[in-house]
Protein backbone atom coordinates (compact mmCIF):
# COMPACT_ATOMS: atom_id res chain seq x y z
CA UNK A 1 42.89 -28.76 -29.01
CA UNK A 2 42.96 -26.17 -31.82
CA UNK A 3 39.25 -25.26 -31.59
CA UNK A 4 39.46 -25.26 -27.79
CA UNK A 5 41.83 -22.60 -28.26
CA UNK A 6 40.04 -21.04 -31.08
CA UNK A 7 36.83 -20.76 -28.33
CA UNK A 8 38.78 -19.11 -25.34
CA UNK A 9 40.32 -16.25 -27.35
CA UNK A 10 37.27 -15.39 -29.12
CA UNK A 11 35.15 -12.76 -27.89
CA UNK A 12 32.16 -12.12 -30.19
CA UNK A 13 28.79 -12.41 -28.87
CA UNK A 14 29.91 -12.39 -24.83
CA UNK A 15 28.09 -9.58 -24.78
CA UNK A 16 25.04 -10.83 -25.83
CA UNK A 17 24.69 -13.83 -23.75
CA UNK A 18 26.11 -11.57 -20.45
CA UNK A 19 22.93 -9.48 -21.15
CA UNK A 20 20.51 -12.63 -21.49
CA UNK A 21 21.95 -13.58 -18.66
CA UNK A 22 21.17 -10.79 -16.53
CA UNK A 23 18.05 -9.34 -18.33
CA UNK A 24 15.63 -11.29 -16.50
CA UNK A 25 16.97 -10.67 -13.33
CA UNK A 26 17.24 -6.65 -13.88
CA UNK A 27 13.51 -7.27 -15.34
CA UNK A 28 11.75 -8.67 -12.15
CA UNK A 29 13.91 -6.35 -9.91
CA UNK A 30 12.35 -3.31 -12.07
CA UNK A 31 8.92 -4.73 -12.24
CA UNK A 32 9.53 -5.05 -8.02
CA UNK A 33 10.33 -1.39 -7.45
CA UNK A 34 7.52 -0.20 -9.47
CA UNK A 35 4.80 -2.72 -7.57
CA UNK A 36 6.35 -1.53 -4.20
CA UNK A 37 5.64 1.85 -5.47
CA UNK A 38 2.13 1.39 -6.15
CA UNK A 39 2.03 -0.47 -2.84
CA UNK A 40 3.76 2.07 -1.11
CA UNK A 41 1.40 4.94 -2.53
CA UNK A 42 -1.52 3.11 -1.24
CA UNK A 43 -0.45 2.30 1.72
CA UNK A 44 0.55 6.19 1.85
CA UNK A 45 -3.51 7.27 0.95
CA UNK A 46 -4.92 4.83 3.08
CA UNK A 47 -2.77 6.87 6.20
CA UNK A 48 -3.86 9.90 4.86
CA UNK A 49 -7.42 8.75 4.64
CA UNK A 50 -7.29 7.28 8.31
CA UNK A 51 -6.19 10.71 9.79
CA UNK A 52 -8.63 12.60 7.69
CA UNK A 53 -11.60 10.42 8.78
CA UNK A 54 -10.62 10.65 12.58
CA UNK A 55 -10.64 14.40 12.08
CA UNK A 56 -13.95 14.40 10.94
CA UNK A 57 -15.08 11.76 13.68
CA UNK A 58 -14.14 14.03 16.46
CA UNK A 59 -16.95 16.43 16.04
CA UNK A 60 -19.49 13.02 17.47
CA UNK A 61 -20.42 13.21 21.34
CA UNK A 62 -20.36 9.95 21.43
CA UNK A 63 -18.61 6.35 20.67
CA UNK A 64 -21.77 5.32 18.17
CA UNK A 65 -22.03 9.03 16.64
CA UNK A 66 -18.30 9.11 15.99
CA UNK A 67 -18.78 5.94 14.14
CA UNK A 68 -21.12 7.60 11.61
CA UNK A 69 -19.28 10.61 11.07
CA UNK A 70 -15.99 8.24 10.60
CA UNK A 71 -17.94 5.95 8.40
CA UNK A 72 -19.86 8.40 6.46
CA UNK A 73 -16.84 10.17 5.61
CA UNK A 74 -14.75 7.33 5.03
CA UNK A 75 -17.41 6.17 2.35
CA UNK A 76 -18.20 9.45 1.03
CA UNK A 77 -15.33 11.87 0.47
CA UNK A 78 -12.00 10.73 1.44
CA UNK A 79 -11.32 8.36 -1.32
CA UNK A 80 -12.61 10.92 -4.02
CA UNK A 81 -8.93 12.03 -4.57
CA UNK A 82 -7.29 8.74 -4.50
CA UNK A 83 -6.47 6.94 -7.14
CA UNK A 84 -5.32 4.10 -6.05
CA UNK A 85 -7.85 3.21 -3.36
CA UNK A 86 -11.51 1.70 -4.11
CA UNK A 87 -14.01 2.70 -1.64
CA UNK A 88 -15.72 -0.27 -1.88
CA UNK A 89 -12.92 -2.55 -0.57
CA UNK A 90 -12.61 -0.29 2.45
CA UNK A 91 -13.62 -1.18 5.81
CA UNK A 92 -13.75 1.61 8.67
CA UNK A 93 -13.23 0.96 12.50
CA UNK A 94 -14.12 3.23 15.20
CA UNK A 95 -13.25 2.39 18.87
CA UNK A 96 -12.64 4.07 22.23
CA UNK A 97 -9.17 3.92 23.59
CA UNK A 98 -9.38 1.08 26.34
CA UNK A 99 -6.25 2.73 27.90
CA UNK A 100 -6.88 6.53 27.55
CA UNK A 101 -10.24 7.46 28.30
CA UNK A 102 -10.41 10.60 26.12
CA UNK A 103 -9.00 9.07 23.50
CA UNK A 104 -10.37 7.08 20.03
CA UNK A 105 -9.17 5.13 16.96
CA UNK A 106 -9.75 4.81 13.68
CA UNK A 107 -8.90 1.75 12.04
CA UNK A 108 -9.25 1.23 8.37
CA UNK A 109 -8.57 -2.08 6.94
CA UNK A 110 -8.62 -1.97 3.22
CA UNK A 111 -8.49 -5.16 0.48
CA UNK A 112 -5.60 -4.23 -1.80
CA UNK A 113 -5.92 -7.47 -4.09
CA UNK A 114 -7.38 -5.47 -7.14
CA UNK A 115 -4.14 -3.24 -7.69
CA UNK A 116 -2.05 -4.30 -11.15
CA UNK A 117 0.76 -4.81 -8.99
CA UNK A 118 -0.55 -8.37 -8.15
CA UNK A 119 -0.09 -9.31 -11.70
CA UNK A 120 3.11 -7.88 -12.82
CA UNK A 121 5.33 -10.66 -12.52
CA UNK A 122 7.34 -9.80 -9.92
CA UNK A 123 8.50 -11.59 -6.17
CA UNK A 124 8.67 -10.64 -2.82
CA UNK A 125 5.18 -8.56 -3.01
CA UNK A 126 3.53 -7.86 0.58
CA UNK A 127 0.04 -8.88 1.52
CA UNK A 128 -2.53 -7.37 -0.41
CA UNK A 129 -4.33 -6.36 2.32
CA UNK A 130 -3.38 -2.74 4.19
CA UNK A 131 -4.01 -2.03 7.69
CA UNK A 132 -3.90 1.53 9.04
CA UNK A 133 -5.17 3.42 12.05
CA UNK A 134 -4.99 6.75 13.90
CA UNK A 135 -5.61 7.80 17.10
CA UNK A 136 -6.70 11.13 18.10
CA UNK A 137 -7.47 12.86 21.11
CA UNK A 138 -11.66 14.04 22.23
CA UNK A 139 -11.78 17.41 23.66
CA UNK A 140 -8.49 19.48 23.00
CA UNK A 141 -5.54 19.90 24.61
């Protein structure tokens, strides 16, 4: 019973093994937040792409023209000042509103899988692929 006792009133080291207990945990939840943050920024750039290429696409007269001007710009210049998006794992979609008739949307669909977030370690990371669209308006006001 005497080193029983001996064991509950000492306190060296509890320190140590409360922080190996809770390191790992405190690891993964950091390594989390800064994988959502890269996931977050790219999903971020790929909105800002989408609205810039529909901007551009509204100059075409019609459905197949805007889809050049969308896709040529989407290819081209948008993703220069990006960092975190790779043209080549971007796909552009033009389309005519079905319910609006002076309407279109641009829908860019873009392959996130080559990011380092995928290999940090961490759990509860989204899909790695990022879907965004805009829709904008032919003609004005």
């Amino acid at each position: 019973m005497h080193i029983l006792s001996r064991f509950s009133r000492n306190a060296d080291g509890v320190a140590a093994i409360e922080f190996a207990m809770l390191a790992p945990l405190f690891i993964c939840m950091l390594f989390s937040m800064v994988g959502w943050g890269f996931y977050l920024g790219a999903c971020h750039s790929l909105q800002q792409i989408a609205a810039d290429t529909a901007r551009s696409a509204v100059a075409g007269l019609s459905a197949t023209e805007r889809t050049t001007l969308a896709t040529g710009y989407a290819t081209s210049q948008a993703t220069a000042g990006y960092a975190l998006i790779n043209q080549a794992r971007l796909t552009v979609q033009v389309a005519d509103d079905a319910a609006v008739a002076n309407q279109f949307t641009v829908k860019l669909t873009y392959d996130a899988s080559d990011l380092p977030i995928w290999n940090l370690m961490t759990f509860a990371m989204p899909s790695p692929t990022i879907v965004r669209s805009t829709t904008i308006r032919i003609g004005g006001v």
